[in-house]
N, C-alpha and C. Protein backbone atom coordinates (compact mmCIF):
# COMPACT_ATOMS: atom_id res chain seq x y z
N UNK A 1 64.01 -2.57 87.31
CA UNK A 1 64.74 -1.34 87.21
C UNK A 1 65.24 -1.18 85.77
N UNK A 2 64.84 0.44 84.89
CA UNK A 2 65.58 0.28 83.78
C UNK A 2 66.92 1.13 83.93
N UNK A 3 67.65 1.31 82.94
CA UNK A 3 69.01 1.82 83.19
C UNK A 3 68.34 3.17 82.80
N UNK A 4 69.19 4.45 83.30
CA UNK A 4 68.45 5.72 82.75
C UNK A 4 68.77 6.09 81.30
N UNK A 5 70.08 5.35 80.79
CA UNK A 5 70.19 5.73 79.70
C UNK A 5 69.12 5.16 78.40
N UNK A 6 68.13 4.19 79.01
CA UNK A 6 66.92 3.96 78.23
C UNK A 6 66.21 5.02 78.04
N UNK A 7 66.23 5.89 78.99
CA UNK A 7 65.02 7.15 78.74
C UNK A 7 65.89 8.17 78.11
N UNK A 8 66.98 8.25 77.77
CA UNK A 8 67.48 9.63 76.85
C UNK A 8 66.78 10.11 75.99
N UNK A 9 66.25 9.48 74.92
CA UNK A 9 65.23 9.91 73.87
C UNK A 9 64.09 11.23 74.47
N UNK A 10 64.20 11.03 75.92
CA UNK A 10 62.74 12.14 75.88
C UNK A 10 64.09 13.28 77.06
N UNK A 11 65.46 13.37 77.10
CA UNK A 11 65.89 14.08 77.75
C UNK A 11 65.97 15.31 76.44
N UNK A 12 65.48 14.92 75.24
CA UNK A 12 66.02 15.75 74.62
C UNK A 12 67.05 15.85 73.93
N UNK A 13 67.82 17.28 73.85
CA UNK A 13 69.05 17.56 73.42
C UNK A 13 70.01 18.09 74.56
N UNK A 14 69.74 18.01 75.71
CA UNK A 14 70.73 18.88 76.85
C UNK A 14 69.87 18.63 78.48
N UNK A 15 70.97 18.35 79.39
CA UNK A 15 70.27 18.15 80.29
C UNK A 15 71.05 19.25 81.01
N UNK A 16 70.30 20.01 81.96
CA UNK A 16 70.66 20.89 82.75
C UNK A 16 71.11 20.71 84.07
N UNK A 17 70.71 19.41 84.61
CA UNK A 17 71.02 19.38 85.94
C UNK A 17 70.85 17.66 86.43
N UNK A 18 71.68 16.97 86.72
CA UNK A 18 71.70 15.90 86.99
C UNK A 18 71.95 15.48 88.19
N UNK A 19 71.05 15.19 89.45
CA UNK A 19 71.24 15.03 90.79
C UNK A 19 71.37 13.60 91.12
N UNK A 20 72.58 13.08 91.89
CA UNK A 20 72.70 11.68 91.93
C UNK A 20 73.22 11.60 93.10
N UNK A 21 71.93 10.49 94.22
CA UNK A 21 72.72 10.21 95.64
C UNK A 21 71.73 8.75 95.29
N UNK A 22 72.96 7.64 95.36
CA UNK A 22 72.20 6.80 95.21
C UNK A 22 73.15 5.17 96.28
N UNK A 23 73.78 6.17 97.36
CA UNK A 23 74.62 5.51 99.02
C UNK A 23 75.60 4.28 98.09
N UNK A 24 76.47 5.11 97.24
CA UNK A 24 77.74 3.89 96.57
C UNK A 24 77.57 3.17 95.54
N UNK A 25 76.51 3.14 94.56
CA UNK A 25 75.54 2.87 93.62
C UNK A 25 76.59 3.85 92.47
N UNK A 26 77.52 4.92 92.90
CA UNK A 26 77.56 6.03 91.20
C UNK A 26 78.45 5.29 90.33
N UNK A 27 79.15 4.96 90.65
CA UNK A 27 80.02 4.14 89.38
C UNK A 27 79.31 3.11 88.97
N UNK A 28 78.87 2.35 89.34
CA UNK A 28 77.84 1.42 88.70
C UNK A 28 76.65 1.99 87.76
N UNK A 29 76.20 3.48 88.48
CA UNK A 29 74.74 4.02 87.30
C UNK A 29 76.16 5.09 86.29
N UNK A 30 77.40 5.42 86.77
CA UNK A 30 77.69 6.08 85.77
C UNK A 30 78.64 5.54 85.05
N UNK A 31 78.38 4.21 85.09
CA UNK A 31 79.17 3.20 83.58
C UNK A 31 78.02 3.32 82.94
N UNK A 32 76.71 3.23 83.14
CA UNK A 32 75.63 2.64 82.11
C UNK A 32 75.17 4.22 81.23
N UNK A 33 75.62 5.33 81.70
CA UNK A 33 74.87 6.56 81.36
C UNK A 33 76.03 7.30 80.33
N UNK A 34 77.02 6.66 79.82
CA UNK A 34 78.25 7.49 78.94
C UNK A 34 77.58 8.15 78.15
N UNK A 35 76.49 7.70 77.81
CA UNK A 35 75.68 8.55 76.39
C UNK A 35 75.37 9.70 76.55
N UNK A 36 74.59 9.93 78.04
CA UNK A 36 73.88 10.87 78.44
C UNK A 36 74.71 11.73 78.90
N UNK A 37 75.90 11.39 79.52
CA UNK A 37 77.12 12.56 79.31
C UNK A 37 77.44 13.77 78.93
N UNK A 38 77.05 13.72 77.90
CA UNK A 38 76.93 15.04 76.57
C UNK A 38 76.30 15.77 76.76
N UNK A 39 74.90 14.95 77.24
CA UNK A 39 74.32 16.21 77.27
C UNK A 39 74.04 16.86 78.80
N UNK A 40 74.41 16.29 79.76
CA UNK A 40 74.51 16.85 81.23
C UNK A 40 75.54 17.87 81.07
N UNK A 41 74.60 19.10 81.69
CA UNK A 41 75.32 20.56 81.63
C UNK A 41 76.16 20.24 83.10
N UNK A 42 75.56 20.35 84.19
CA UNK A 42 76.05 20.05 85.58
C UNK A 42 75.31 18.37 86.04
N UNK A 43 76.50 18.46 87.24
CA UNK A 43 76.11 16.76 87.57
C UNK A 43 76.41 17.42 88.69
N UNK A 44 75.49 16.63 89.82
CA UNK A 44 75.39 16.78 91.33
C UNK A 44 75.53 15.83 91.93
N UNK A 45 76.50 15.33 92.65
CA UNK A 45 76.85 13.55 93.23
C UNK A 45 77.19 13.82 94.68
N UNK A 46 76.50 13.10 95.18
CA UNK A 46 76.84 12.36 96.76
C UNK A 46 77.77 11.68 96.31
N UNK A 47 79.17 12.09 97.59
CA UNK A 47 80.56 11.39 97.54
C UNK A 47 80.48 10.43 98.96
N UNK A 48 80.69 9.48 99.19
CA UNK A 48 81.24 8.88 100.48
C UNK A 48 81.70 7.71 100.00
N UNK A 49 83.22 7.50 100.82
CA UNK A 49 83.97 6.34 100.18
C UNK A 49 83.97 5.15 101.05
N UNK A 50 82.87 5.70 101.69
CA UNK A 50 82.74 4.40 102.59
C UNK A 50 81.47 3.20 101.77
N UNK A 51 80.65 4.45 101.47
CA UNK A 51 79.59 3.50 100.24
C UNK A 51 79.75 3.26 99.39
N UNK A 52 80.88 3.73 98.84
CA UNK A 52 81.62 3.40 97.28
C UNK A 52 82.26 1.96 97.42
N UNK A 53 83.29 2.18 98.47
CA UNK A 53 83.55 0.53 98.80
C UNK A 53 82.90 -0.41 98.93
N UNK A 54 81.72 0.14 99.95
CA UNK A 54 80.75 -1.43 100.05
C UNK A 54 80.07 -2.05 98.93
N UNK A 55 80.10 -0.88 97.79
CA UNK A 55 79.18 -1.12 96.64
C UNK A 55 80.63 -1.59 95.37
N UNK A 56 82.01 -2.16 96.42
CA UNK A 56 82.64 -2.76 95.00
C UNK A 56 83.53 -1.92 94.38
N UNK A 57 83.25 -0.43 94.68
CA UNK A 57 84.04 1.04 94.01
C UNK A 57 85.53 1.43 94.80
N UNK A 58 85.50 2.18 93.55
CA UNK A 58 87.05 2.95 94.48
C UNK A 58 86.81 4.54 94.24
N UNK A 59 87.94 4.87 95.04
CA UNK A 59 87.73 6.53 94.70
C UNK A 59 88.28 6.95 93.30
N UNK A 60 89.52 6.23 92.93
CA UNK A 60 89.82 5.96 91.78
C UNK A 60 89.32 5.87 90.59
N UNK A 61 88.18 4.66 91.11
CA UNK A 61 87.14 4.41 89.59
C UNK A 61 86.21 5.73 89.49
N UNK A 62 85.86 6.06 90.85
CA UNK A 62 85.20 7.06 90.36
C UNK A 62 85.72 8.20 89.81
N UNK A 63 87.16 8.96 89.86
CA UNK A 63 87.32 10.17 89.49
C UNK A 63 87.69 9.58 87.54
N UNK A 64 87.83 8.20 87.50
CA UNK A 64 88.46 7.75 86.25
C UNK A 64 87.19 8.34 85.19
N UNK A 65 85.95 7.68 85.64
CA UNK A 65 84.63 7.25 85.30
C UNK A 65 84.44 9.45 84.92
N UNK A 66 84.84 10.39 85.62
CA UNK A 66 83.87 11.57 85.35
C UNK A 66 85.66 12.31 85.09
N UNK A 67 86.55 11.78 85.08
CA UNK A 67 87.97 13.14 85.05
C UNK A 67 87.32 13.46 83.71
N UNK A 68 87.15 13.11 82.53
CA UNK A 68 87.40 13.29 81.10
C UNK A 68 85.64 14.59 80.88
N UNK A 69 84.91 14.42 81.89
CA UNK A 69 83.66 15.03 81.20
C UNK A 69 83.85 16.38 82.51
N UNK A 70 84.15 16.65 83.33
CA UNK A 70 83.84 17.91 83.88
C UNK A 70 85.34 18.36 84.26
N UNK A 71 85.34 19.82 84.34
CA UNK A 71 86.44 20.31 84.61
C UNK A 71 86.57 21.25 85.72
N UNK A 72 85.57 21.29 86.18
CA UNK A 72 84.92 22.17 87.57
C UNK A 72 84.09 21.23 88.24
N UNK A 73 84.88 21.99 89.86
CA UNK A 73 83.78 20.80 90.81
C UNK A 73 83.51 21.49 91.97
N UNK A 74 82.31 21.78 92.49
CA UNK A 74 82.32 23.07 93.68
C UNK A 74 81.66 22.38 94.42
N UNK A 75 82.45 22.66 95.75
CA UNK A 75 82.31 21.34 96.89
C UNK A 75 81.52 22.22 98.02
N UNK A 76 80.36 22.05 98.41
CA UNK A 76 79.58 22.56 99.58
C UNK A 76 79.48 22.38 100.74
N UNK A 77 80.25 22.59 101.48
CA UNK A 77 80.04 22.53 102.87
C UNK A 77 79.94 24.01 103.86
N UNK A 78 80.47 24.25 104.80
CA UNK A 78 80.53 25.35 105.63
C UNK A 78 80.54 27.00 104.46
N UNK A 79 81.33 26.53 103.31
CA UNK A 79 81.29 27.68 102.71
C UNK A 79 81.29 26.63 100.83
N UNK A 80 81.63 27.44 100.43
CA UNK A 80 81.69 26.99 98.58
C UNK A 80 82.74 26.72 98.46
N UNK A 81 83.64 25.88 97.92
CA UNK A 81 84.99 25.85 97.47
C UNK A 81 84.91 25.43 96.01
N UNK A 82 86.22 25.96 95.12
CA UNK A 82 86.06 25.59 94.01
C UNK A 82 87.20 25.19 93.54
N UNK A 83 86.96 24.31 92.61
CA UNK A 83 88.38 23.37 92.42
C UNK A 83 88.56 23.45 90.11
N UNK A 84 89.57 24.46 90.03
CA UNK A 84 88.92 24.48 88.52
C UNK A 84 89.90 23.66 87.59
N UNK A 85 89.94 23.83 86.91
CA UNK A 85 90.76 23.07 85.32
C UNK A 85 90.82 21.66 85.61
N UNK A 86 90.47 20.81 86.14
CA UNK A 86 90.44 19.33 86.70
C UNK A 86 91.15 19.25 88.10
N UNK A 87 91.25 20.37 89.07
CA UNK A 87 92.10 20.25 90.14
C UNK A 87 91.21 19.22 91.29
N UNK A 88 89.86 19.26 91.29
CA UNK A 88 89.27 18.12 92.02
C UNK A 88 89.49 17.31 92.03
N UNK A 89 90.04 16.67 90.59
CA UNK A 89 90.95 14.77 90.73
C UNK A 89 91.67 14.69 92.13
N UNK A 90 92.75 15.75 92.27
CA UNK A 90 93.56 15.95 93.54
C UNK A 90 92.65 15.66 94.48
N UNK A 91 91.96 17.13 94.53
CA UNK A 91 91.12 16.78 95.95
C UNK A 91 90.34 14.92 96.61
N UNK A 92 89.95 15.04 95.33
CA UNK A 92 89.24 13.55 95.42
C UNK A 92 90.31 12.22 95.78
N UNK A 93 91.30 12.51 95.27
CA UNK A 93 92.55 11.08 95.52
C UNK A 93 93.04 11.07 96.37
N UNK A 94 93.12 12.79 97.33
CA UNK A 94 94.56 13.17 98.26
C UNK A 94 93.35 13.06 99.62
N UNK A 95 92.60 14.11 98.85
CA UNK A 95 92.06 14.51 100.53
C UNK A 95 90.33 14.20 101.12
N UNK A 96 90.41 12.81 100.46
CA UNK A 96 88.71 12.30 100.85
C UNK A 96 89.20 11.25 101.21
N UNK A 97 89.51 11.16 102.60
CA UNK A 97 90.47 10.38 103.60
C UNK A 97 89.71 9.33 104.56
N UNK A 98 88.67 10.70 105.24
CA UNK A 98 87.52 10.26 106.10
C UNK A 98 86.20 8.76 105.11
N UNK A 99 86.64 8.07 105.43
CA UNK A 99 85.59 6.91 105.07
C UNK A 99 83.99 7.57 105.03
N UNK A 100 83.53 7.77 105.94
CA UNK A 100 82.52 8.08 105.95
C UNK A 100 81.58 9.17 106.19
N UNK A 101 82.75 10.13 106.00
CA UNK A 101 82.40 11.46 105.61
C UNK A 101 81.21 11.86 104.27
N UNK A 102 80.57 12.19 103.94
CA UNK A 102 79.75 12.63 102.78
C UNK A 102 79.69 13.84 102.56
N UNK A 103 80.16 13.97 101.13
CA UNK A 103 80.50 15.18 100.12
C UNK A 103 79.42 15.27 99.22
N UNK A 104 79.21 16.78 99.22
CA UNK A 104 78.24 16.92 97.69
C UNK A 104 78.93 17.24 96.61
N UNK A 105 79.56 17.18 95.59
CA UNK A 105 79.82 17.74 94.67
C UNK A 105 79.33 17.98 93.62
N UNK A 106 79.52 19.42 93.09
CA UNK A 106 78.63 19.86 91.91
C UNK A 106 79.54 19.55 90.82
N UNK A 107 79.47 19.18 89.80
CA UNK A 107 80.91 18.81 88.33
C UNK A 107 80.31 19.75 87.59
N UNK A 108 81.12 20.63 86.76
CA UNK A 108 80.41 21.26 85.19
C UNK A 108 81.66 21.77 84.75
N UNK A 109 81.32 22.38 83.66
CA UNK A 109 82.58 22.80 82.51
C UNK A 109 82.17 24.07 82.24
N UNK A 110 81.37 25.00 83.11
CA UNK A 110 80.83 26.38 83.47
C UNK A 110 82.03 27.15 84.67
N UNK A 111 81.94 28.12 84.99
CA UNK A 111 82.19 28.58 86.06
C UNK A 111 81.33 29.74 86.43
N UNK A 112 81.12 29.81 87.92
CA UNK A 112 79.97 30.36 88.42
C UNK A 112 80.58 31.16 89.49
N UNK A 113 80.14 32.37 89.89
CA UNK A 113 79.94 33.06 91.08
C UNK A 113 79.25 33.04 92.45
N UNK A 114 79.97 32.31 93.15
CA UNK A 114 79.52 31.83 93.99
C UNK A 114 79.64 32.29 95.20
N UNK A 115 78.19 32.83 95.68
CA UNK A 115 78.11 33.82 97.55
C UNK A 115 77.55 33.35 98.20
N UNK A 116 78.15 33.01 99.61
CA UNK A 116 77.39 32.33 100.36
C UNK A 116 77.20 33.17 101.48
């Protein structure tokens, strides 16, 4: 396995869309990727804190690991919700309670119009 931040050289200058479900694995691939940071426009992450734990994580490490790079986070379920200026830290610390519940969240520093 290489780390992804070996392949940056051919991401270019900007990445548009970064999809990551990898069952409690994200803090571990998103310590190794700080570089590639920059240039991820949006990031797309499978949340469950039940796989975060087994894989060693906290909910903690994870909002530590992405508070500083996105400031919008639009959470998909039954309808769109949007959480702006860093208000998802909250959501993520207070109210992702359910262990094994699974969240998608979208992160970016855009804001979008969103109809469902």
């Amino acid at each position: 396995m290489m780390p992804l931040q070996q392949h940056a050289p051919m991401f270019g200058d900007r990445i548009d869309l970064l999809v990551m479900d990898i069952e409690g694995a994200e803090c571990l691939a998103i310590k190794g990727m700080e570089e590639l940071f920059q240039k991820i426009q949006c990031f797309c992450v499978e949340y469950c804190l039940e796989n975060l734990e087994r894989m060693g994580s906290t909910k903690e490490e994870f909002v530590e690991l992405l508070r500083d790079k996105y400031q919008n986070m639009y959470l998909y379920e039954d309808k769109v919700d949007c959480f702006k200026d860093g208000s998802w830290i909250d959501f993520i610390l207070k109210e992702t309670k359910q262990s094994s519940y699974v969240y998608n969240f979208f992160l970016t520093n855009r804001e979008f119009s969103i109809q469902v």
